[in-house]
Protein backbone atom coordinates (compact mmCIF):
# COMPACT_ATOMS: atom_id res chain seq x y z
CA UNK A 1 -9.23 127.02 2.17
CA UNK A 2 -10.11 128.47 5.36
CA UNK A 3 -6.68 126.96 7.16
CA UNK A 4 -5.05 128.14 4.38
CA UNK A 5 -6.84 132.15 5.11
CA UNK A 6 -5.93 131.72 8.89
CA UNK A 7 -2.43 131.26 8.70
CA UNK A 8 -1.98 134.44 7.06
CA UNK A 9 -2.39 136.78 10.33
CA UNK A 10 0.39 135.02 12.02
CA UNK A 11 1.98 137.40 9.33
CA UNK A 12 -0.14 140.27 9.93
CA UNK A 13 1.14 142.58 12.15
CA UNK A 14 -1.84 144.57 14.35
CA UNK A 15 -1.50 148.24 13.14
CA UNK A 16 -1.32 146.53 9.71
CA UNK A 17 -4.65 144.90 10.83
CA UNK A 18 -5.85 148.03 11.77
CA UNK A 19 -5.10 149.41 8.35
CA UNK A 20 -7.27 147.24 6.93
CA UNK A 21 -10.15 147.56 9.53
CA UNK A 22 -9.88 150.96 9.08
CA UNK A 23 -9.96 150.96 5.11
CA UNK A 24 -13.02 148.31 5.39
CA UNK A 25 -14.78 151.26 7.62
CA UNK A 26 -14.00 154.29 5.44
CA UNK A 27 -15.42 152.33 2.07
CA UNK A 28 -18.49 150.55 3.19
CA UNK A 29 -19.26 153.00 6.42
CA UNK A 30 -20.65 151.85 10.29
CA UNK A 31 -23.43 150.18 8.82
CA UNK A 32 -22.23 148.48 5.69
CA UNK A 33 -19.24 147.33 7.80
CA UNK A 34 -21.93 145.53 10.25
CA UNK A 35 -23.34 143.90 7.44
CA UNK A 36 -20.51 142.75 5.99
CA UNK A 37 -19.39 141.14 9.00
CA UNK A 38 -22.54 139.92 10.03
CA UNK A 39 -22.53 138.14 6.93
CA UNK A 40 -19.11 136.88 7.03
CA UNK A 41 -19.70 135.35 10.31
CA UNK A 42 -22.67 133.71 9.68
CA UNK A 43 -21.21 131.85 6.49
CA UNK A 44 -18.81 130.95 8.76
CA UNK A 45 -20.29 129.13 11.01
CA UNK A 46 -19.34 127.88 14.63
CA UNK A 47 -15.94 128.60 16.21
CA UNK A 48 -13.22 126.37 16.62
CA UNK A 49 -12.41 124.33 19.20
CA UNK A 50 -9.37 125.26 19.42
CA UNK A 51 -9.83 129.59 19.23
CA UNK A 52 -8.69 131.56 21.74
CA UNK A 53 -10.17 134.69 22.72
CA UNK A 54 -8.86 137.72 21.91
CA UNK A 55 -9.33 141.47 21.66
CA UNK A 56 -9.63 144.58 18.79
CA UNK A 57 -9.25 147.40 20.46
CA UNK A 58 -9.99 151.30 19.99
CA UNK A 59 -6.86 152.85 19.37
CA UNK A 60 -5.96 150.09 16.52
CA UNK A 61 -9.15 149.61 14.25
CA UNK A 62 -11.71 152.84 15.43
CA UNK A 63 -14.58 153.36 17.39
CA UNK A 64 -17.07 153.07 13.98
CA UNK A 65 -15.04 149.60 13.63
CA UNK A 66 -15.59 148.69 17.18
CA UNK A 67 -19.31 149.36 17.37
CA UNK A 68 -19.83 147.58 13.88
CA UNK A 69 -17.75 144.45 14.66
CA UNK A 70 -20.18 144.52 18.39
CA UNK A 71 -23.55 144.68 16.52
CA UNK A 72 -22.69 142.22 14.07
CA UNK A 73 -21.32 139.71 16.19
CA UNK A 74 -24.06 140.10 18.25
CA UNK A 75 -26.79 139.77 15.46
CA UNK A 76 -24.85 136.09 14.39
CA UNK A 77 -24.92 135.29 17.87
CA UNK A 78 -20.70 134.37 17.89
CA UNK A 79 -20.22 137.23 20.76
CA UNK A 80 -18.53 137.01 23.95
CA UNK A 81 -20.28 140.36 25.23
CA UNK A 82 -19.12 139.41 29.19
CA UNK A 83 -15.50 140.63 28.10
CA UNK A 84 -16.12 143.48 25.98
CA UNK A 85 -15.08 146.78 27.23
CA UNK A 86 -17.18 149.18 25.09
CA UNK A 87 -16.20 151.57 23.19
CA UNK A 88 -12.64 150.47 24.27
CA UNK A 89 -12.14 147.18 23.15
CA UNK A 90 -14.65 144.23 21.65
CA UNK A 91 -13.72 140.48 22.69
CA UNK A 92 -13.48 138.17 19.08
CA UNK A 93 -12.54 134.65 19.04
CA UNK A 94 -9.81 134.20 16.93
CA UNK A 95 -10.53 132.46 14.20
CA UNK A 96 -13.65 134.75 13.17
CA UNK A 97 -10.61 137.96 13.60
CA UNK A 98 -8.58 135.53 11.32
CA UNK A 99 -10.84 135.10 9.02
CA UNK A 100 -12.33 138.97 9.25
CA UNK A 101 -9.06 139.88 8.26
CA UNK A 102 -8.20 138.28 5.14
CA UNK A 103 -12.30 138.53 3.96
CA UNK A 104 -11.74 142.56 4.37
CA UNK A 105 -8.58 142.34 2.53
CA UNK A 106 -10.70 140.44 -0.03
CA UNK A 107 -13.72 142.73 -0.25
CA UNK A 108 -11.90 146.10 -0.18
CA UNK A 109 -11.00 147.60 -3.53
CA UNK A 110 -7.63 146.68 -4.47
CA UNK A 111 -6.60 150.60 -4.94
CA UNK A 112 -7.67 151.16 -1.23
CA UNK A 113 -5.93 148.32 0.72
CA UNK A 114 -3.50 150.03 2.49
CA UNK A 115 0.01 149.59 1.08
CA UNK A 116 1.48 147.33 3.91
CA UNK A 117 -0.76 144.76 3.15
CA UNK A 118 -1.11 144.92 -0.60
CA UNK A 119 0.78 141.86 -0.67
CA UNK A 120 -1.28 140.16 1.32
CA UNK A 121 -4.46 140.40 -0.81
CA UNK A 122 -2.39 138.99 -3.47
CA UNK A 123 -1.09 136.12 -1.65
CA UNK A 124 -5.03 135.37 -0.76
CA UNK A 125 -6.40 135.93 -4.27
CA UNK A 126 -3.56 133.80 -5.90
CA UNK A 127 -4.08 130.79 -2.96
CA UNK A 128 -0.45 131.15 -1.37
């Protein structure tokens, strides 16, 4: 399942990403949002090998976003906090931002995903 979750970014495009980082901050707030990742990373475990490292930055998913994806990744312990550039940008392996992605997508309400990526959270919740 989660291969089948990653490849979906390849279609994301980042301001859609943003969107949905965004839309994750404005339901569940700073906090919640830190939780909710925190969580998410912890179930999913270790990176892989193969993940490259990568950056969210400010202007695309929000300085609320930013601090809350930095806190959480730091209370998992999955950070990279040498390479962050606070509040500008937060390093993220790729495969926890793949998987961050589509889990968002997953745990927003369906009538506050942003439109551009509507689709999206079907193709997860129907297994495409």
């Amino acid at each position: 399942m989660e291969k089948r979750m990653h490849k979906q970014l390849s279609r994301l495009t980042v301001p859609c990403e943003g969107l949905i980082w965004q839309a994750a901050c404005n339901f569940f707030g700073r906090i919640g949002l830190e939780e909710l990742i925190t969580e998410l990373l912890k179930k999913h475990g270790t990176k892989t090998h193969r993940s490259s490292l990568e950056y969210l930055r400010l202007e695309w998913i929000g300085v609320d976003a930013i601090e809350a994806l930095r806190a959480a990744q730091e209370a998992a312990k999955v950070g990279w906090p040498a390479f962050d550039e606070l509040p500008f940008k937060v390093a993220i392996w790729s495969c926890y931002r793949r998987y961050l992605a589509d889990s968002l997508i997953q745990a927003l309400p369906v009538e506050l995903i942003p439109a551009p990526v509507k689709g999206l959270r079907l193709e997860l919740d129907l297994g495409l």
